[in-house]
N, C-alpha and C. Protein backbone atom coordinates (compact mmCIF):
# COMPACT_ATOMS: atom_id res chain seq x y z
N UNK A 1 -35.61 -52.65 18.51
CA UNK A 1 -34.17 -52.75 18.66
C UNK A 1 -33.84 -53.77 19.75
N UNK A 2 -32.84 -54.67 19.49
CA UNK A 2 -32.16 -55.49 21.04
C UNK A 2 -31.51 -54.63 21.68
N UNK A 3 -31.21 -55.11 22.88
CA UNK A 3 -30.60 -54.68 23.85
C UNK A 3 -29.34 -54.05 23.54
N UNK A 4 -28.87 -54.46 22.43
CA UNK A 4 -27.35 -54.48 22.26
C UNK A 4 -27.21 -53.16 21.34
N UNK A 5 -28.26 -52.54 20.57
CA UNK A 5 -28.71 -51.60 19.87
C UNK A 5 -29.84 -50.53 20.62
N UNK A 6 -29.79 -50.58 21.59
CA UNK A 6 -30.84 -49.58 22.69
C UNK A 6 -30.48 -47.89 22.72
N UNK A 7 -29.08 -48.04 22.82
CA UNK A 7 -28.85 -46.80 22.55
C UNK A 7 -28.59 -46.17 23.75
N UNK A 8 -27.88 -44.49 24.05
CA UNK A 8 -27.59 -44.41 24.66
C UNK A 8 -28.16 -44.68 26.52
N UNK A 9 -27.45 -44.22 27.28
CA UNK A 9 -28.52 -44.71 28.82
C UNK A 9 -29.20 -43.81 29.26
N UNK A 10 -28.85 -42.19 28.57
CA UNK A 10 -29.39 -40.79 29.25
C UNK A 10 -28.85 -39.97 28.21
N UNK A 11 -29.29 -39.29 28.83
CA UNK A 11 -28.97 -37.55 28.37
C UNK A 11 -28.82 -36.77 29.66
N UNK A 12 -28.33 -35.37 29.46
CA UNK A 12 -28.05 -34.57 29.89
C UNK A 12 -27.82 -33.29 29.06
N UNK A 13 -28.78 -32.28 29.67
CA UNK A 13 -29.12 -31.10 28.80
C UNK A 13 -27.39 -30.02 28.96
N UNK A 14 -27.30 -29.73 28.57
CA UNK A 14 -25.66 -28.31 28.62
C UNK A 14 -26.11 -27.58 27.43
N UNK A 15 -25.92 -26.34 28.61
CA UNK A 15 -26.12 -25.02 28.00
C UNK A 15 -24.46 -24.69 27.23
N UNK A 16 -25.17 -24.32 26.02
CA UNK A 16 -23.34 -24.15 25.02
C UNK A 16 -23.70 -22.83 24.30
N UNK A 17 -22.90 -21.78 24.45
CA UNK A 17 -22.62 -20.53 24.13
C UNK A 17 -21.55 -20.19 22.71
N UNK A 18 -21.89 -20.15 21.68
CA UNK A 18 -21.88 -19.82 20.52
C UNK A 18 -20.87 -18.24 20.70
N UNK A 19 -19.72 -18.50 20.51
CA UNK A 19 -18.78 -16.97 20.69
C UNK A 19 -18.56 -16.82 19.30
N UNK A 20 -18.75 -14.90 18.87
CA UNK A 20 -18.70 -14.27 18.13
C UNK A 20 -18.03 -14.67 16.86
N UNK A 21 -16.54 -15.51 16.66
CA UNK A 21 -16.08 -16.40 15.87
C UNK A 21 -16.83 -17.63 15.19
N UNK A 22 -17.41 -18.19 16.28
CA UNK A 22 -18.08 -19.25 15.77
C UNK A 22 -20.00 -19.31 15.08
N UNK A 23 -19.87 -17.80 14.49
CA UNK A 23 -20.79 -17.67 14.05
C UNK A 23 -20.96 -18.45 12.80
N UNK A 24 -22.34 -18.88 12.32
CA UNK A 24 -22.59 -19.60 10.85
C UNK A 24 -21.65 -21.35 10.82
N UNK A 25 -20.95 -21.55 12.25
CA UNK A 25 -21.07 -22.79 12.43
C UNK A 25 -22.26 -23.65 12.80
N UNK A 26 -22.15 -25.14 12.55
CA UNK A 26 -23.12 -25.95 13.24
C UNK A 26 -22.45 -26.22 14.74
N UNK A 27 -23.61 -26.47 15.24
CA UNK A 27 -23.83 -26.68 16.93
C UNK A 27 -22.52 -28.34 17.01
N UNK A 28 -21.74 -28.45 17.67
CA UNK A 28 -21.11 -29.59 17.53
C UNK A 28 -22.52 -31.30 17.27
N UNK A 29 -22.44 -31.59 17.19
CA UNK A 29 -23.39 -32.41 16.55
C UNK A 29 -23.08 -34.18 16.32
N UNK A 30 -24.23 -35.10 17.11
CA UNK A 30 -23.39 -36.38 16.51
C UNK A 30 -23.94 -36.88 15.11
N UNK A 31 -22.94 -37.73 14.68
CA UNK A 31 -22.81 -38.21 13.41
C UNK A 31 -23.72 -39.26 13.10
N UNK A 32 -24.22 -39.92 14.40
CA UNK A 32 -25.45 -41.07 14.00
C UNK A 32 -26.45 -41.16 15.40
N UNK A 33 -27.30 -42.26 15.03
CA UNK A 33 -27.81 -42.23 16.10
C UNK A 33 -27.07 -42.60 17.47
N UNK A 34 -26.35 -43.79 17.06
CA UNK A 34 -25.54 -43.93 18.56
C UNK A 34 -23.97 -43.50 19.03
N UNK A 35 -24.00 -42.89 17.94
CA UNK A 35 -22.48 -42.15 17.96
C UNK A 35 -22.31 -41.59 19.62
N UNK A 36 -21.03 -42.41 20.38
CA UNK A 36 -21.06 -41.43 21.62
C UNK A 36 -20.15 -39.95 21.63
N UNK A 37 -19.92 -39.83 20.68
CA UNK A 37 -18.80 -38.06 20.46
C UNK A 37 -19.76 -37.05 19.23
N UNK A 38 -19.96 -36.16 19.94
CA UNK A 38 -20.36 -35.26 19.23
C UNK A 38 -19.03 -34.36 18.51
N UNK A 39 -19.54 -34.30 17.32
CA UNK A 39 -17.98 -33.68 16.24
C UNK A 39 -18.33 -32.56 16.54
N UNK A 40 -16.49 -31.58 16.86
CA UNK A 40 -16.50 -30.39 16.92
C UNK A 40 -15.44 -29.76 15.84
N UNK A 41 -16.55 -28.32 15.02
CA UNK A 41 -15.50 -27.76 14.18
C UNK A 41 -14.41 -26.66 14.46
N UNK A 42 -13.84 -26.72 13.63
CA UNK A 42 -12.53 -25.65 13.27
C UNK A 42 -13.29 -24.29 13.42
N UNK A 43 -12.81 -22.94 14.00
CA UNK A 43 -13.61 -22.35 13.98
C UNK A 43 -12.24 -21.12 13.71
N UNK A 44 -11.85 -21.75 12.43
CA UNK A 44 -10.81 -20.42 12.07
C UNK A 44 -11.17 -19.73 11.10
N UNK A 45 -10.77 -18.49 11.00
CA UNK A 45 -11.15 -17.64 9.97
C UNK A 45 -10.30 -17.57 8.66
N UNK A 46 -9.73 -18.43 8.09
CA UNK A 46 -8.53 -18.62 7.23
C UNK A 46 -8.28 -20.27 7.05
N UNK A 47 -7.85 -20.79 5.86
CA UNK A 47 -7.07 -22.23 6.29
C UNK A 47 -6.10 -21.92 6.91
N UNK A 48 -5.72 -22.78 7.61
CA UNK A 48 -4.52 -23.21 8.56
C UNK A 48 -3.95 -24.13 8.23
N UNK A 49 -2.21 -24.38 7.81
CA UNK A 49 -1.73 -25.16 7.76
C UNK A 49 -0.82 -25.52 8.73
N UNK A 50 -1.01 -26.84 9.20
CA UNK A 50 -0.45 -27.65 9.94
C UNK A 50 0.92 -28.54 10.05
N UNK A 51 2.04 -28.19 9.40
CA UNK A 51 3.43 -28.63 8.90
C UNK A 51 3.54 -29.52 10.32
N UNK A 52 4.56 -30.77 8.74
CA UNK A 52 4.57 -32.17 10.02
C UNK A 52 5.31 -31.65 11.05
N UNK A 53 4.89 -32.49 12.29
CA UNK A 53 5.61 -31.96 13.21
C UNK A 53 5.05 -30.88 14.00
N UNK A 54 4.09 -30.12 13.98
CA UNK A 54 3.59 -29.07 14.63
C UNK A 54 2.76 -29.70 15.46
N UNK A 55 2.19 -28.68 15.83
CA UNK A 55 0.55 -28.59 17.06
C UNK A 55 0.27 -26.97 17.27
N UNK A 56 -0.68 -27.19 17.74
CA UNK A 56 -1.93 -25.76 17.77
C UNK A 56 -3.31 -26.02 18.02
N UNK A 57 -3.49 -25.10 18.74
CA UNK A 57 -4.78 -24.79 19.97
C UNK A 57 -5.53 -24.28 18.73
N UNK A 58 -6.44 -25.12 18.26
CA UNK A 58 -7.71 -24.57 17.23
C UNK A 58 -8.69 -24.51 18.20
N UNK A 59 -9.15 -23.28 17.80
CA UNK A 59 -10.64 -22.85 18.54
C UNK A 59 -11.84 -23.64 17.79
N UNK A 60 -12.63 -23.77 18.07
CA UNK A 60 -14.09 -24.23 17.95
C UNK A 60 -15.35 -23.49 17.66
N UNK A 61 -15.10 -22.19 18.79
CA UNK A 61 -16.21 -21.14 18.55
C UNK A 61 -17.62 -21.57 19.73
N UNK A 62 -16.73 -22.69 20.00
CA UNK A 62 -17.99 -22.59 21.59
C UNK A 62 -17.80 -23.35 22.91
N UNK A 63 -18.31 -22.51 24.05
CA UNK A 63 -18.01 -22.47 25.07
C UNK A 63 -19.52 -23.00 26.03
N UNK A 64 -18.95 -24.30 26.78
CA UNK A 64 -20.23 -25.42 27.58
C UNK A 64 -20.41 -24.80 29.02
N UNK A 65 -21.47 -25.29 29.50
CA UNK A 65 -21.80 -25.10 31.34
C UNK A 65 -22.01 -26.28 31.60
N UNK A 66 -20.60 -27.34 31.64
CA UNK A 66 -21.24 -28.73 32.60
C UNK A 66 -22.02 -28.89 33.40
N UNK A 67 -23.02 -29.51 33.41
CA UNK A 67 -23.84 -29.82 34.87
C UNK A 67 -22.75 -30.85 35.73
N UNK A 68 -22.56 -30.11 37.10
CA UNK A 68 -22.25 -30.74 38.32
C UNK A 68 -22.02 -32.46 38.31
N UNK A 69 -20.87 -33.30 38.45
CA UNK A 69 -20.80 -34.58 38.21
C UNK A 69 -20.51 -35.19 36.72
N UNK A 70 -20.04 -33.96 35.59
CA UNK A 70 -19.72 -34.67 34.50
C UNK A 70 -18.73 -34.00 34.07
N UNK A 71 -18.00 -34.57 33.05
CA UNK A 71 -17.11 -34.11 32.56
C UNK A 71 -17.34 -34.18 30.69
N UNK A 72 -16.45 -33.30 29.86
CA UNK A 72 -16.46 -33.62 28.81
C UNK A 72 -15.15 -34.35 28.22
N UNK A 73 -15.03 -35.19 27.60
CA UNK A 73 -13.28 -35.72 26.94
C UNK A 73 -13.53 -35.32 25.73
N UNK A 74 -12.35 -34.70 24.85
CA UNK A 74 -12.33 -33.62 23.82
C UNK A 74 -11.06 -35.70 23.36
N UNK A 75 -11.24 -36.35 22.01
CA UNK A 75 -11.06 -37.33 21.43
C UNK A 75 -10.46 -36.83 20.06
N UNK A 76 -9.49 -37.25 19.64
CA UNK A 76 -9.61 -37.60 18.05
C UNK A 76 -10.44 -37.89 17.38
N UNK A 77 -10.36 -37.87 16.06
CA UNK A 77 -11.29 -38.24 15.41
C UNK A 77 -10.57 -39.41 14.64
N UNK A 78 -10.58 -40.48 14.01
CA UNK A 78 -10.48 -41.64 13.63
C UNK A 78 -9.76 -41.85 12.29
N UNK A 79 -10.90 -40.94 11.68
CA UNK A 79 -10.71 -40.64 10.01
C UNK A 79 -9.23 -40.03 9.63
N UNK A 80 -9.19 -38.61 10.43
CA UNK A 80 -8.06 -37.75 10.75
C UNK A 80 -6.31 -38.43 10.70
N UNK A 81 -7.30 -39.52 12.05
CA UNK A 81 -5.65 -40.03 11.96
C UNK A 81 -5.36 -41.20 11.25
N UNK A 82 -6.59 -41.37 10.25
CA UNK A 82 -6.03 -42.66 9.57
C UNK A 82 -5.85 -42.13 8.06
N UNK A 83 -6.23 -41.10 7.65
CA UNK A 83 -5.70 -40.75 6.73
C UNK A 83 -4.49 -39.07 6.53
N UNK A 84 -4.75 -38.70 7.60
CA UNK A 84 -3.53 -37.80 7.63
C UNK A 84 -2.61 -37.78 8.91
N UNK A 85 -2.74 -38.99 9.75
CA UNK A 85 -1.62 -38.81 10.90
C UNK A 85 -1.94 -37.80 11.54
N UNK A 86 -2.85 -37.49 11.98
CA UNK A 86 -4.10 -35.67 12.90
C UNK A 86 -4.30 -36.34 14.13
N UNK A 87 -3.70 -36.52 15.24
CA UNK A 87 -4.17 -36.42 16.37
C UNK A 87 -5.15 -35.45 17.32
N UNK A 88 -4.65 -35.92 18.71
CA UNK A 88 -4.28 -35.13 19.51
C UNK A 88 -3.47 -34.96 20.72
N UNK A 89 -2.50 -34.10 21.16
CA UNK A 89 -1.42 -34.02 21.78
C UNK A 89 -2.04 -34.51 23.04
N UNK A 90 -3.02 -33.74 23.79
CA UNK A 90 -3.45 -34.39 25.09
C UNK A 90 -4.77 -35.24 24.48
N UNK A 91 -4.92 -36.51 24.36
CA UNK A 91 -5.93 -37.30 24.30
C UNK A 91 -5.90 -38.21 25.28
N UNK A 92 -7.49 -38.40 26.42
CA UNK A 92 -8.37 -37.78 25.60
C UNK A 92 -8.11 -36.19 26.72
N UNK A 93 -8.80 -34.80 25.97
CA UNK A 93 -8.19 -33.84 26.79
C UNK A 93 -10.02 -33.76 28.02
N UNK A 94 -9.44 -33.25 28.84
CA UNK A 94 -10.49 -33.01 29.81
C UNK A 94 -11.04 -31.60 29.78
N UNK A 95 -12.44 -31.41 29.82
CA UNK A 95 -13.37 -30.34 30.35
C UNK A 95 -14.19 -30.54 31.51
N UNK A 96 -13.38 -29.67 32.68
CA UNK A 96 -14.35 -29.73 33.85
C UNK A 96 -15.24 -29.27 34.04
N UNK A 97 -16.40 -29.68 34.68
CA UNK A 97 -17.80 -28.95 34.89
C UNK A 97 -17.95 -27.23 35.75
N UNK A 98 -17.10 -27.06 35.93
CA UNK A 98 -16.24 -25.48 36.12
C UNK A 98 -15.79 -24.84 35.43
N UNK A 99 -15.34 -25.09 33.68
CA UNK A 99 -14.87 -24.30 33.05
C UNK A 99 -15.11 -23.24 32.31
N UNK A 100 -15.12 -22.28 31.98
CA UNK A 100 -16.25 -21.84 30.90
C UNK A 100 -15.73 -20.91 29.69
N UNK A 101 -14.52 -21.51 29.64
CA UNK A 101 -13.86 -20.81 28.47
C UNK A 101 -14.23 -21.84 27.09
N UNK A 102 -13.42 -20.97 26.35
CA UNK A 102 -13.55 -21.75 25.01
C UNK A 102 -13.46 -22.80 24.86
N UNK A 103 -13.62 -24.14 23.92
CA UNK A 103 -13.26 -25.41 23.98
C UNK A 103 -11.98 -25.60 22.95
N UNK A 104 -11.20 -25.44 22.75
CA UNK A 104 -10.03 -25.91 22.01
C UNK A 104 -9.57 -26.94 21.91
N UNK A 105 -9.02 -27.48 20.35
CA UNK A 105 -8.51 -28.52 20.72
C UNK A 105 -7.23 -28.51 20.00
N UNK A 106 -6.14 -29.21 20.80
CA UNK A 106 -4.48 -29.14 20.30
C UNK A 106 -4.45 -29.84 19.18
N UNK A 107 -4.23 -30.08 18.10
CA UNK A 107 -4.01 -30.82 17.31
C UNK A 107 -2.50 -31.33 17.03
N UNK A 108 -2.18 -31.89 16.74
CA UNK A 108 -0.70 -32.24 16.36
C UNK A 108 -0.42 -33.28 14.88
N UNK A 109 0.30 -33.11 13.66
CA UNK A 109 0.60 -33.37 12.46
C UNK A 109 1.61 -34.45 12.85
N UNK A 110 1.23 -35.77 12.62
CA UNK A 110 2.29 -36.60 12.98
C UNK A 110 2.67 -37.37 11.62
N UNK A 111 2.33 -36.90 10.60
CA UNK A 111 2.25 -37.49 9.01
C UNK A 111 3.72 -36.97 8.40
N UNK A 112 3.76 -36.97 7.06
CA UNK A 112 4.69 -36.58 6.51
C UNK A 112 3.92 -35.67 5.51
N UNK A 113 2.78 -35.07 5.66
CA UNK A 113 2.93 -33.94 4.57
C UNK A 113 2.28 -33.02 5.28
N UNK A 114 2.34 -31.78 5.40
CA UNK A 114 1.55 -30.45 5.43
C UNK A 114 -0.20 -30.75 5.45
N UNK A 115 -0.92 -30.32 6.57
CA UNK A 115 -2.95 -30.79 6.86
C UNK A 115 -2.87 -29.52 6.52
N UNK A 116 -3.92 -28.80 5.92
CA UNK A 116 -4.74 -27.84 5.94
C UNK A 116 -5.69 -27.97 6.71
N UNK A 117 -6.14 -27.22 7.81
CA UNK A 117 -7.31 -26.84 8.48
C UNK A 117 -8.60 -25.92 8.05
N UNK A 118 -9.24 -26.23 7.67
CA UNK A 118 -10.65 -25.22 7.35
C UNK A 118 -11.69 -25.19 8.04
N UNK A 119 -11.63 -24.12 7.71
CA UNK A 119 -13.48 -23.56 8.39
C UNK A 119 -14.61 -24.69 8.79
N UNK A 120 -15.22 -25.00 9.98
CA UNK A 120 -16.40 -26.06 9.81
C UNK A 120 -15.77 -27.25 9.98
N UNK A 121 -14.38 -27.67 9.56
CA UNK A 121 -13.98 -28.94 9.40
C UNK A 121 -14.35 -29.81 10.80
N UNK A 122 -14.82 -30.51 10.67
CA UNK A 122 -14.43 -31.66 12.18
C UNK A 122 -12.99 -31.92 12.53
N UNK A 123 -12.70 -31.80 13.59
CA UNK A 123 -11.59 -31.83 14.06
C UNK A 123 -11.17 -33.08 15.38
N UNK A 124 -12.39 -33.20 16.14
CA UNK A 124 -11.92 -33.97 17.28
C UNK A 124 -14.02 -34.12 17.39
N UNK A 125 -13.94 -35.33 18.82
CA UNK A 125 -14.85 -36.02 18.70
C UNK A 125 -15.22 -34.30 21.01
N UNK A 126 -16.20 -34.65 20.99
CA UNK A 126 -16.81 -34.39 22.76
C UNK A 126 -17.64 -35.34 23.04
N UNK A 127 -16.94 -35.96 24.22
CA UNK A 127 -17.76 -37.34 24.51
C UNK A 127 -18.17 -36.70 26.29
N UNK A 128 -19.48 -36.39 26.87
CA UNK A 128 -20.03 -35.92 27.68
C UNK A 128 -20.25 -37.23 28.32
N UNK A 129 -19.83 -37.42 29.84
CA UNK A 129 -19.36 -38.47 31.04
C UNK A 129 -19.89 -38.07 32.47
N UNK A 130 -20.47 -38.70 33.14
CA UNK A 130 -20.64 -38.88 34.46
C UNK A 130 -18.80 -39.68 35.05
N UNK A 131 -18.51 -38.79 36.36
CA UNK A 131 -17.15 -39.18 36.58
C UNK A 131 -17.53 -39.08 37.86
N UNK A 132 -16.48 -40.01 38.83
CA UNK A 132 -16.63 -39.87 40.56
C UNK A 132 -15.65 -39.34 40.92
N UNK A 133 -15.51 -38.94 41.88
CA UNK A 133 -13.98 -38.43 42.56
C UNK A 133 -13.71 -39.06 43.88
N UNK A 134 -12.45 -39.55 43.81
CA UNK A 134 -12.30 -40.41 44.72
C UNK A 134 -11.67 -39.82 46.00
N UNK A 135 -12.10 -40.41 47.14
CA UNK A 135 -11.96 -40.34 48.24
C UNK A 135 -10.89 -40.82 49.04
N UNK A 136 -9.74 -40.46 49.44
CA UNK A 136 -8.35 -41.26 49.94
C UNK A 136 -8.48 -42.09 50.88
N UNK A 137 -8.17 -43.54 51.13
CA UNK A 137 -8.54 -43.72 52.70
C UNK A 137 -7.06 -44.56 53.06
N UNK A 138 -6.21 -43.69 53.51
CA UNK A 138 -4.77 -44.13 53.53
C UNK A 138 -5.12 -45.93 54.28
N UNK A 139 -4.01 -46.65 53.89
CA UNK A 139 -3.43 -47.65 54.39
C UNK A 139 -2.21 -48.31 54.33
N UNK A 140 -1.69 -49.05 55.29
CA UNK A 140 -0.72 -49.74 55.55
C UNK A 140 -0.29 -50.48 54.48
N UNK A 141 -1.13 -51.18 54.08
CA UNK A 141 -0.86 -51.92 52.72
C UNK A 141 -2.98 -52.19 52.11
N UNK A 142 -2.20 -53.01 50.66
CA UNK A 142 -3.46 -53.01 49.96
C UNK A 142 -3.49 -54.95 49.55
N UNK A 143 -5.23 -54.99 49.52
CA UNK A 143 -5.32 -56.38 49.74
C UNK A 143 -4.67 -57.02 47.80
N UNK A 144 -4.24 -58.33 48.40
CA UNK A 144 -3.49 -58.77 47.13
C UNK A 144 -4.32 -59.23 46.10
N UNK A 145 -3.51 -59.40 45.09
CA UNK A 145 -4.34 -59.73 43.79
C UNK A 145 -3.77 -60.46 43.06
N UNK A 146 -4.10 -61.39 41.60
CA UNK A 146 -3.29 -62.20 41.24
C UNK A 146 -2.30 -61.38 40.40
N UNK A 147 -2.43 -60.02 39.89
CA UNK A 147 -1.72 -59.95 39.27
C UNK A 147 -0.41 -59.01 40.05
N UNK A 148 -0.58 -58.78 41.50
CA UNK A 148 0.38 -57.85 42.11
C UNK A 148 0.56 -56.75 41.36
N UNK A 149 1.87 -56.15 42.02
CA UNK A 149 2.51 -54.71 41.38
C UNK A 149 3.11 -55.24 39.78
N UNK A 150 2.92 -55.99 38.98
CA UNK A 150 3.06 -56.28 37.29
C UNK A 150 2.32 -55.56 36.45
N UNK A 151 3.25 -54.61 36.41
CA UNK A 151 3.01 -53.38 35.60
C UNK A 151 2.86 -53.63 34.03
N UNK A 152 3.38 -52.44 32.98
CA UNK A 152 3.58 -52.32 32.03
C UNK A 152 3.79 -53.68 31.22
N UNK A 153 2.68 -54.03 30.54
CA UNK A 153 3.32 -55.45 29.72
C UNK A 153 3.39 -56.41 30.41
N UNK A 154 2.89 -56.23 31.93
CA UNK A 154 2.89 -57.66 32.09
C UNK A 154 1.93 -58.75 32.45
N UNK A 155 0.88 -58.28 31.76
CA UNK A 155 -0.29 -59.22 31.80
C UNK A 155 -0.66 -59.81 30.27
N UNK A 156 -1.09 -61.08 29.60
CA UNK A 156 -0.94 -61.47 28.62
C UNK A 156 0.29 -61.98 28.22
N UNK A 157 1.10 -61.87 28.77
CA UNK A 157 2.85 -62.26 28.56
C UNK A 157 2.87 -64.08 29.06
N UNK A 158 2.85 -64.77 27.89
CA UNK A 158 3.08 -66.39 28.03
C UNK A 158 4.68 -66.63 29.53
N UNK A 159 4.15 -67.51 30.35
CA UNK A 159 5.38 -67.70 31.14
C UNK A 159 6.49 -68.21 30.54
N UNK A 160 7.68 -67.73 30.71
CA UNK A 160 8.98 -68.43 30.59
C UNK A 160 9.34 -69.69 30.50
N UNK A 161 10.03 -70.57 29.16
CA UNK A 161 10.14 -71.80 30.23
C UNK A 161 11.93 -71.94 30.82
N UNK A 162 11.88 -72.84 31.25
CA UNK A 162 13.41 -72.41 31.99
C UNK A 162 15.13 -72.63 31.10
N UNK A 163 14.34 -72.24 29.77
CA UNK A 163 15.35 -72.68 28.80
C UNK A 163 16.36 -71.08 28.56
């Protein structure tokens, strides 16, 4: 393989706890070799329909032990929203390495017809992250840059001419 195809940089082992619902599911799981989101399913006992315009906390059926220094981001899935308008309300959503409840994910119907939710379905992507936490170190002011305080939209924006 080149460099450019090497694949991921690590691993990291997490212990994931399989709750009573999410029995006779698969383990969230990635889709290829270098896939960085492991797909997580629906872990309802019924279809669920999703009318445009809604959202709802779908369970999964399992619950992680971050190791210390990472986080998980709970993602959309791609497919979802390119063929039924399936987000997600908080994307991407955060799992701290402290949590140890269920993993849920909000979904939200931004289409024009009614999703059914099923059993097993993939629903959203878990992309497992090394994160830092930053340290405050107040000051007076901050050293300049070319692009200053030019916020929103304003980088890539051709200059004016004075017409």
């Amino acid at each position: 393989m080149s460099d450019a195809q090497s694949g991921p940089v690590g691993s990291v082992e997490v212990p994931i706890q399989r709750l009573a619902h999410g029995e006779g599911l698969e383990l969230p799981a990635y889709a290829t070799e270098l896939s960085a989101g492991l797909d997580l399913p629906a872990a309802v006992e019924a279809p669920l329909t999703l009318e445009p315009g809604a959202w709802t906390a779908v369970p999964t059926g399992f619950a992680i032990a971050l190791p210390p220094g990472t986080e998980a981001q709970v993602r959309p899935r791609s497919g979802l929203a390119l063929r039924h308008a399936v987000t997600l309300v908080n994307s991407p959503g955060t799992i701290d390495a402290d949590y140890r409840g269920e993993i849920k994910v909000i979904l939200i119907n931004l289409g024009r017809d009614p999703f059914v939710i099923r059993r097993g379905e993939r629903i959203a992507q878990l992309v497992v992250a090394p994160y830092l936490q930053a340290a405050w170190r107040p000051t007076a002011s901050l050293a300049e840059t070319a692009r200053g305080s030019g916020g929103f939209g304003s980088t890539g924006v051709a200059a004016k001419s004075g017409s």
